[in-house]
C-alpha atoms as a PDB file:
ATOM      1  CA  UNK A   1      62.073 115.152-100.861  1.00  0.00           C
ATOM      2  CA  UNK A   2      62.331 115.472 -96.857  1.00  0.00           C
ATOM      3  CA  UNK A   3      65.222 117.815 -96.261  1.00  0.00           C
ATOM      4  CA  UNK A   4      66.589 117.032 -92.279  1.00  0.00           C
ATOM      5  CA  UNK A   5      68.223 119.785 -90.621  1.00  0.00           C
ATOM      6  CA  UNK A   6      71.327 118.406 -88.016  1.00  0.00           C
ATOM      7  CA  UNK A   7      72.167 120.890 -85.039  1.00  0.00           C
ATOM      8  CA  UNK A   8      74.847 120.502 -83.090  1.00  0.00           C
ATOM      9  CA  UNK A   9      74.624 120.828 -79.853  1.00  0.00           C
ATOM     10  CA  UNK A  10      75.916 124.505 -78.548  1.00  0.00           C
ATOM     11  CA  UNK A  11      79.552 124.701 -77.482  1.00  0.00           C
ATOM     12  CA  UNK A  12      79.723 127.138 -75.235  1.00  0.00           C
ATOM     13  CA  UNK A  13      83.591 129.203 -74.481  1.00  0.00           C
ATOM     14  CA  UNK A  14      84.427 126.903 -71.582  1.00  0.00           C
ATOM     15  CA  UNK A  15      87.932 128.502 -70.822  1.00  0.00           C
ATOM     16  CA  UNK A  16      87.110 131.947 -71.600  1.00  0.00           C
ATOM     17  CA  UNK A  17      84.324 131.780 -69.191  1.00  0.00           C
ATOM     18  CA  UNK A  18      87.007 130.042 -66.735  1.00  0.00           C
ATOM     19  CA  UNK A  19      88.807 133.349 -67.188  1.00  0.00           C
ATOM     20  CA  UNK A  20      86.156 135.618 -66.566  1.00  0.00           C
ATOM     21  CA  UNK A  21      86.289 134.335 -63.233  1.00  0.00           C
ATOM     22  CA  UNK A  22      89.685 134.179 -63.080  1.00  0.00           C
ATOM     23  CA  UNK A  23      89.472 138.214 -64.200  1.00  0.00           C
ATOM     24  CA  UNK A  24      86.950 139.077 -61.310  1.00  0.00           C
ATOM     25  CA  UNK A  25      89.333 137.068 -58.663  1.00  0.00           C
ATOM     26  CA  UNK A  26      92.246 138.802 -59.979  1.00  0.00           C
ATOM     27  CA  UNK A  27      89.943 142.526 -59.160  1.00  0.00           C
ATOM     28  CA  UNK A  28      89.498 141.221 -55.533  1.00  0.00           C
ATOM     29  CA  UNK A  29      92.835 139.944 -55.272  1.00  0.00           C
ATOM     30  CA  UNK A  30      94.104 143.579 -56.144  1.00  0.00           C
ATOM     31  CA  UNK A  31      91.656 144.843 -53.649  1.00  0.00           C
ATOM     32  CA  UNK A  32      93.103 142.499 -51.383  1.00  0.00           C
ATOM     33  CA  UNK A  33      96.197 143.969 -51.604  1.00  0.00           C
ATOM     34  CA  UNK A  34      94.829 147.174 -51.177  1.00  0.00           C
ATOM     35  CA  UNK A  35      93.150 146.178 -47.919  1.00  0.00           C
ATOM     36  CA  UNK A  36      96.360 144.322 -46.880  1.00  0.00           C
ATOM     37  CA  UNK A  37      98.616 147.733 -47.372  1.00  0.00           C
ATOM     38  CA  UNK A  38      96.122 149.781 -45.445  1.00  0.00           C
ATOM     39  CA  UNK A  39      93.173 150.651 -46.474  1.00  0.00           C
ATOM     40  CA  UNK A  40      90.369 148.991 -44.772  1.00  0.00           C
ATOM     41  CA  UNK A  41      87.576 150.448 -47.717  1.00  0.00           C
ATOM     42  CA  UNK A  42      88.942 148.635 -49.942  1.00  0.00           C
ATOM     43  CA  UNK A  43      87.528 144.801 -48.195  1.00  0.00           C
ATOM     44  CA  UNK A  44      83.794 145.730 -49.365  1.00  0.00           C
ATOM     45  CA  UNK A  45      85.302 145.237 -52.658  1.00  0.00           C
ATOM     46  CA  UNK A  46      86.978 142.075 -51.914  1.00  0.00           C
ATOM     47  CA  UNK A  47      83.262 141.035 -50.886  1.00  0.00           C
ATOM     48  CA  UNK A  48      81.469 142.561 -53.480  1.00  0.00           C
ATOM     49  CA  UNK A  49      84.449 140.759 -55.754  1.00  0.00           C
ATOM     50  CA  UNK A  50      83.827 137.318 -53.811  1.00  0.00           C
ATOM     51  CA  UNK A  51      79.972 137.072 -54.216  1.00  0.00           C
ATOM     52  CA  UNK A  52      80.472 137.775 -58.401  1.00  0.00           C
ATOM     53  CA  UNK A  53      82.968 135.389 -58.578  1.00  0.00           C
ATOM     54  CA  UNK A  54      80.476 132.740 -56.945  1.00  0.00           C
ATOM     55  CA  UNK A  55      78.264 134.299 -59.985  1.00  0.00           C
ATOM     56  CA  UNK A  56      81.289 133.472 -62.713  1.00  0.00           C
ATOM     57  CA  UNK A  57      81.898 130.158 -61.348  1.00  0.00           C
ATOM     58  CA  UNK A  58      77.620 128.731 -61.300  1.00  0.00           C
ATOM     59  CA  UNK A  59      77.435 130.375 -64.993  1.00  0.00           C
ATOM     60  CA  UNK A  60      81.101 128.582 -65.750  1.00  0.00           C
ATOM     61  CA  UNK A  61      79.546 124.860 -64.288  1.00  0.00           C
ATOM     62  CA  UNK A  62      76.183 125.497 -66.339  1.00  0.00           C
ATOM     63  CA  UNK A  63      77.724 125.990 -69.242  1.00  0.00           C
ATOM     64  CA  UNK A  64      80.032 122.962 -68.594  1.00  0.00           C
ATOM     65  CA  UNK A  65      77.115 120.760 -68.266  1.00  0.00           C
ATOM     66  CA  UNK A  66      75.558 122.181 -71.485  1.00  0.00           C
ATOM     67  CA  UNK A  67      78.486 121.450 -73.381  1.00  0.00           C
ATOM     68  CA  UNK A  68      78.726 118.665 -76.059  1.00  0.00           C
ATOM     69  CA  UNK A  69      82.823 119.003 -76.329  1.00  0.00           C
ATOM     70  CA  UNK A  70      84.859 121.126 -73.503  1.00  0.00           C
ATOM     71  CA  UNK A  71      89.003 122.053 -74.796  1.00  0.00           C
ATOM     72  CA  UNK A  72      89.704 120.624 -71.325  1.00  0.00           C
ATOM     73  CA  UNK A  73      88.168 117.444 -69.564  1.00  0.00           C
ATOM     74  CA  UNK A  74      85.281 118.765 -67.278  1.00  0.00           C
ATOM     75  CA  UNK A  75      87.275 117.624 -64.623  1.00  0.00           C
ATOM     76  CA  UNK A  76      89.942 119.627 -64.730  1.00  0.00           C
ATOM     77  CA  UNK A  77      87.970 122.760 -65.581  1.00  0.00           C
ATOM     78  CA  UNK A  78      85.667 122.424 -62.340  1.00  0.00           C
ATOM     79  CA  UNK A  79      88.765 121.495 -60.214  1.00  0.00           C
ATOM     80  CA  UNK A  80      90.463 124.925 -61.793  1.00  0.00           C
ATOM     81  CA  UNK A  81      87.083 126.867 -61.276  1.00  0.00           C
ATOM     82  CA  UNK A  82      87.040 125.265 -57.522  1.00  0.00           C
ATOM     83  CA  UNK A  83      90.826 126.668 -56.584  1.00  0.00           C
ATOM     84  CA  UNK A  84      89.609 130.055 -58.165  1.00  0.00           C
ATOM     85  CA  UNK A  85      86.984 130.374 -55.797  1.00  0.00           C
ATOM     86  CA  UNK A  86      88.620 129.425 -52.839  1.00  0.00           C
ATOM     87  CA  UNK A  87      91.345 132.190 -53.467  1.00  0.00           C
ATOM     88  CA  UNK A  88      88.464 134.945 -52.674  1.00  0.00           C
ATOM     89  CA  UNK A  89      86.609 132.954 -50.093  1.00  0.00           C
ATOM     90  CA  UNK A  90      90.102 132.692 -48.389  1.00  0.00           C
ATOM     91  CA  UNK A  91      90.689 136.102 -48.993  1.00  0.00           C
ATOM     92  CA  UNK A  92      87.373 137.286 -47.387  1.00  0.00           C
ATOM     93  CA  UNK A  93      87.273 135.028 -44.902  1.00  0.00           C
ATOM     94  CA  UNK A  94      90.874 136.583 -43.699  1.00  0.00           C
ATOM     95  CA  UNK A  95      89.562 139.596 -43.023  1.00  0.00           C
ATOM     96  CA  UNK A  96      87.007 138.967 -41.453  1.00  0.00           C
ATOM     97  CA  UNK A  97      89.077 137.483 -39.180  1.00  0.00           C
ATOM     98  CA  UNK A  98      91.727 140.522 -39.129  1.00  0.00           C
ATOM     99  CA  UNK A  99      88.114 142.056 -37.486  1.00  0.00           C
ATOM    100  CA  UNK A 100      86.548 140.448 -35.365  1.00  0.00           C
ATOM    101  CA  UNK A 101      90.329 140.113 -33.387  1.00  0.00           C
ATOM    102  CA  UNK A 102      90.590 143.470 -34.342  1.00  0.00           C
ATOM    103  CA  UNK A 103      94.063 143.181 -35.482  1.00  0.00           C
ATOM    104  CA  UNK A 104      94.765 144.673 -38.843  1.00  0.00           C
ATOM    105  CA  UNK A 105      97.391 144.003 -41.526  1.00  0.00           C
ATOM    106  CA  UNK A 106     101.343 143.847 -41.386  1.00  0.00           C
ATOM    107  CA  UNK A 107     103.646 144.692 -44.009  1.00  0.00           C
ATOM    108  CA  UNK A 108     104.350 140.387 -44.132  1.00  0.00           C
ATOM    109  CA  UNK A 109     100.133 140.112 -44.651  1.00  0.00           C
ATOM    110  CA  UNK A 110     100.680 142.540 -47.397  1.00  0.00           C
ATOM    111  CA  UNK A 111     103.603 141.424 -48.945  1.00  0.00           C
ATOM    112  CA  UNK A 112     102.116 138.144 -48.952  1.00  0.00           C
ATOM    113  CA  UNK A 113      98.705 139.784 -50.285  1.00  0.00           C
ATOM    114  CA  UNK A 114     100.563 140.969 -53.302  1.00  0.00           C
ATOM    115  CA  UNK A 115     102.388 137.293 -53.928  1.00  0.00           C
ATOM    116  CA  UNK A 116      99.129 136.034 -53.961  1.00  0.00           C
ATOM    117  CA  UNK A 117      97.943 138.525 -56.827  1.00  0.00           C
ATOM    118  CA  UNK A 118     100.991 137.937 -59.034  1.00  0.00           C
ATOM    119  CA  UNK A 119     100.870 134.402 -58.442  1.00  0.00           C
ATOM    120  CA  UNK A 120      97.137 134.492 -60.011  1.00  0.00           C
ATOM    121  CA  UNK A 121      98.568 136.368 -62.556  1.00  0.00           C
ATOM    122  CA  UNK A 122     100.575 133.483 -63.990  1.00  0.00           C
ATOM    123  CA  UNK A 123      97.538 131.361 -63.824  1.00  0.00           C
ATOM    124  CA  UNK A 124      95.182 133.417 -66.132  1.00  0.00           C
ATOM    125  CA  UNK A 125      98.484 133.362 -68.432  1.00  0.00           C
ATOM    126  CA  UNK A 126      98.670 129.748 -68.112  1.00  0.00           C
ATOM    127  CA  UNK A 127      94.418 129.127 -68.519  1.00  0.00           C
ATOM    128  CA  UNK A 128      94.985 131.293 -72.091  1.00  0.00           C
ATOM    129  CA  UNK A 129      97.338 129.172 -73.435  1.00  0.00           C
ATOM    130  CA  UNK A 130      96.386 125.624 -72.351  1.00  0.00           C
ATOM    131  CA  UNK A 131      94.790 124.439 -75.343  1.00  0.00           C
ATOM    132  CA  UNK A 132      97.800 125.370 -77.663  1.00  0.00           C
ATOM    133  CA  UNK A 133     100.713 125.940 -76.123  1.00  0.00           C
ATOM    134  CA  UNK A 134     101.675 123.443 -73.506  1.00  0.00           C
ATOM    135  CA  UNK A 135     105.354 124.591 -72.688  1.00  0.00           C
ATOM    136  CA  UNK A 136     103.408 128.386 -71.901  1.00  0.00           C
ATOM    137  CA  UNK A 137     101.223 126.836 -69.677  1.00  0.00           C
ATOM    138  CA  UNK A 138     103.280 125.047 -67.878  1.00  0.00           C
ATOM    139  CA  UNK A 139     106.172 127.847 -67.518  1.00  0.00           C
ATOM    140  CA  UNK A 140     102.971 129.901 -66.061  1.00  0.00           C
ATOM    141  CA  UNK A 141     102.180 127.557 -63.422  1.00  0.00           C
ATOM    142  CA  UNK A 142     105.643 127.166 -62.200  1.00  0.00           C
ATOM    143  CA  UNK A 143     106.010 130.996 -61.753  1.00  0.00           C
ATOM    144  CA  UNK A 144     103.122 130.671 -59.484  1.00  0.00           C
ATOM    145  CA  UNK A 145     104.706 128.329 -57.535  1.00  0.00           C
ATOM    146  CA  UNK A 146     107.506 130.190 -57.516  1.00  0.00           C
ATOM    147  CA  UNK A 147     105.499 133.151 -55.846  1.00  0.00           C
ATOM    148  CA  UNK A 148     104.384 130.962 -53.327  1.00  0.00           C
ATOM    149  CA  UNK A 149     107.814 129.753 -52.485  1.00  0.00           C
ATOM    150  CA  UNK A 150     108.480 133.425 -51.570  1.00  0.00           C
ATOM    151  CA  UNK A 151     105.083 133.930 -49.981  1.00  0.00           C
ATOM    152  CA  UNK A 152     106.498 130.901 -47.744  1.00  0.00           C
ATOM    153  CA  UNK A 153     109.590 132.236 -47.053  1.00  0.00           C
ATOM    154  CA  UNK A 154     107.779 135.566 -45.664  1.00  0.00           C
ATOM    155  CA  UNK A 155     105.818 133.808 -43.651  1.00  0.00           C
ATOM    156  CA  UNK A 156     108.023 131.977 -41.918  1.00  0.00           C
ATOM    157  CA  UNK A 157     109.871 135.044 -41.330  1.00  0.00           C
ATOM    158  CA  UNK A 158     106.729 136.433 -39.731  1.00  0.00           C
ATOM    159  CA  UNK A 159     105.837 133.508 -37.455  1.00  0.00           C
ATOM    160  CA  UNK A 160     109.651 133.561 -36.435  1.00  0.00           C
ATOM    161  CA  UNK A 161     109.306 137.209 -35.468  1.00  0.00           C
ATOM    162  CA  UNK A 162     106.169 136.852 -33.468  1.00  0.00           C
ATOM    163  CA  UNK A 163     108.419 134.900 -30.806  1.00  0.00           C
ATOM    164  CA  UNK A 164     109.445 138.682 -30.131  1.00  0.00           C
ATOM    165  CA  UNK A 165     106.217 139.985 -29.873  1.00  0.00           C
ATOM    166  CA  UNK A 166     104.744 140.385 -25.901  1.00  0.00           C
ATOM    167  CA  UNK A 167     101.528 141.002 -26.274  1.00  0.00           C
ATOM    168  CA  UNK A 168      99.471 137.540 -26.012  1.00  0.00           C
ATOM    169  CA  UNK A 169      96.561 138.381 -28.091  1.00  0.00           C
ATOM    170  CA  UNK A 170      98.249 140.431 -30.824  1.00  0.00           C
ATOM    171  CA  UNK A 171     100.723 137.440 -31.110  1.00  0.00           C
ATOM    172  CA  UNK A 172      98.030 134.341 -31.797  1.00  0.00           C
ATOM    173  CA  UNK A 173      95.842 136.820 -33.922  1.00  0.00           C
ATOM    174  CA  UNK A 174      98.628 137.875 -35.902  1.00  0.00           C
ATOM    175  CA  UNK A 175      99.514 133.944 -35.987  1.00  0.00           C
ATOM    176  CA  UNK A 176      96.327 133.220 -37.311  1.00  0.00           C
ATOM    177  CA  UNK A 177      96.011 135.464 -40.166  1.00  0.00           C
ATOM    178  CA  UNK A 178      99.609 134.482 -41.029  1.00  0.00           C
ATOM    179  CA  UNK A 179      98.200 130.854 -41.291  1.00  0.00           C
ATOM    180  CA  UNK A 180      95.398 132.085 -43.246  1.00  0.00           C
ATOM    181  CA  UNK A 181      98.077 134.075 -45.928  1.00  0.00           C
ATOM    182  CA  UNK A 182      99.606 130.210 -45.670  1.00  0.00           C
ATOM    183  CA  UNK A 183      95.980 128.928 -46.738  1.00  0.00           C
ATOM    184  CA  UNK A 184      96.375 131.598 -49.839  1.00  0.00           C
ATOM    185  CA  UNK A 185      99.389 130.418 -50.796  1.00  0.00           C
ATOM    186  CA  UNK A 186      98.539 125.854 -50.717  1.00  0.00           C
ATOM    187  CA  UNK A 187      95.538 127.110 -52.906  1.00  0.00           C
ATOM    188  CA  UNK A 188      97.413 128.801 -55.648  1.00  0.00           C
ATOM    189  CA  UNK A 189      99.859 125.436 -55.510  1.00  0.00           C
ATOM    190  CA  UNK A 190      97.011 123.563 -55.335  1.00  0.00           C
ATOM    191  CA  UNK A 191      95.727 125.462 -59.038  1.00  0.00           C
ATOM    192  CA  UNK A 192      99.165 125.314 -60.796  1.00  0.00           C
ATOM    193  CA  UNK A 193      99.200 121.557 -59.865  1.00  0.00           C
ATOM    194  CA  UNK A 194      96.297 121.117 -61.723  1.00  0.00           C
ATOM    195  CA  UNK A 195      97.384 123.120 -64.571  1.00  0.00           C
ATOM    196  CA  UNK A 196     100.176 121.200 -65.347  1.00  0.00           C
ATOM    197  CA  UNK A 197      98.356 117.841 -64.894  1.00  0.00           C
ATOM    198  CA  UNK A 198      95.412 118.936 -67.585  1.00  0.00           C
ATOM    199  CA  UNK A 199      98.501 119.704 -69.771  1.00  0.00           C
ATOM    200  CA  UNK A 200      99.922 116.211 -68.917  1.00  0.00           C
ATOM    201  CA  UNK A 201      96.620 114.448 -70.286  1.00  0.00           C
ATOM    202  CA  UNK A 202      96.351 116.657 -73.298  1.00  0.00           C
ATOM    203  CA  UNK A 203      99.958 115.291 -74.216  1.00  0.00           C
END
């Protein structure tokens, strides 16, 4: 008698690849913050941290496209894996800015810095517990919000401040990278959304 073998097709660890990259976001976050309280080394690492999160997130999609059955719907793990990666790009791309107008970091920019870091914080807690605890998740996602609520109140602080400040230049430039904290801030709102909307579906 013919014996068949059946093989599954490989399942590959969809979220904890999702929080790999949420891991090496969360380094260049920190180095973020680093940059953003003064020490201008520190933004090769929120590059070098940028370019292997780009890494994290192709190896996340290819596995999501290998995959037979994902925990979450593919949707809402590329949206989530999108968000993630616009966090460093936004983060990069602000300090590149901060040079070429040559104006460096506040204590607002690096206040808001480290809201941004603790806001991503609560998001890797709420991407570990997605799957089985739904009331985690979404108590996770709402403390990021709630970062970014303070993030927004800083910045409005800062752009109401700059009506003090004489210096043309200094004042858009410093307006600009304000915006760009802003930018930070929709993303991470824009990430918790989706959180709680993958937990809606799953209920």
């Amino acid at each position: 008698m013919t014996r068949q073998h059946w093989f599954l097709p490989e399942t590959p660890d969809v979220l904890g690849l999702l929080r790999g990259q949420v891991a090496v976001t969360i380094e260049g976050l920190d180095a973020f913050r680093a940059w953003a309280g003064g020490d201008p080394a520190a933004a090769d690492a929120v590059r070098d941290a940028e370019r292997r999160g780009d890494a994290a997130k192709r190896a996340l999609l290819s596995a999501l496209r290998a995959a037979f059955v994902t925990p979450l719907e593919p949707e809402d793990v590329f949206a989530l894996s999108r968000g993630v990666d616009r966090l460093l790009n936004h983060a990069r791309d602000l300090i590149n800015e901060s040079d070429a107008m040559a104006c460096p970091p506040d204590p607002r920019i690096a206040e808001m810095a480290g809201l941004i870091g603790d806001a991503l914080r609560e998001i890797d807690g709420a991407v570990a517990c997605l799957t089985d605890d739904a009331d985690r998740a979404t108590e996770a996602a709402d403390a990021a919000i709630t970062h970014e609520h303070r993030l927004e109140h800083v910045y409005y602080e800062g752009m109401a401040a700059l009506l003090e400040v004489t210096d043309r230049n200094e004042r858009i430039a410093r307006r600009e990278l304000y915006r760009s904290c802003s930018r930070l801030g929709e993303t991470v709102v824009d990430i918790a959304d989706r959180v709680v909307y993958a937990v809606m579906k799953q209920s």
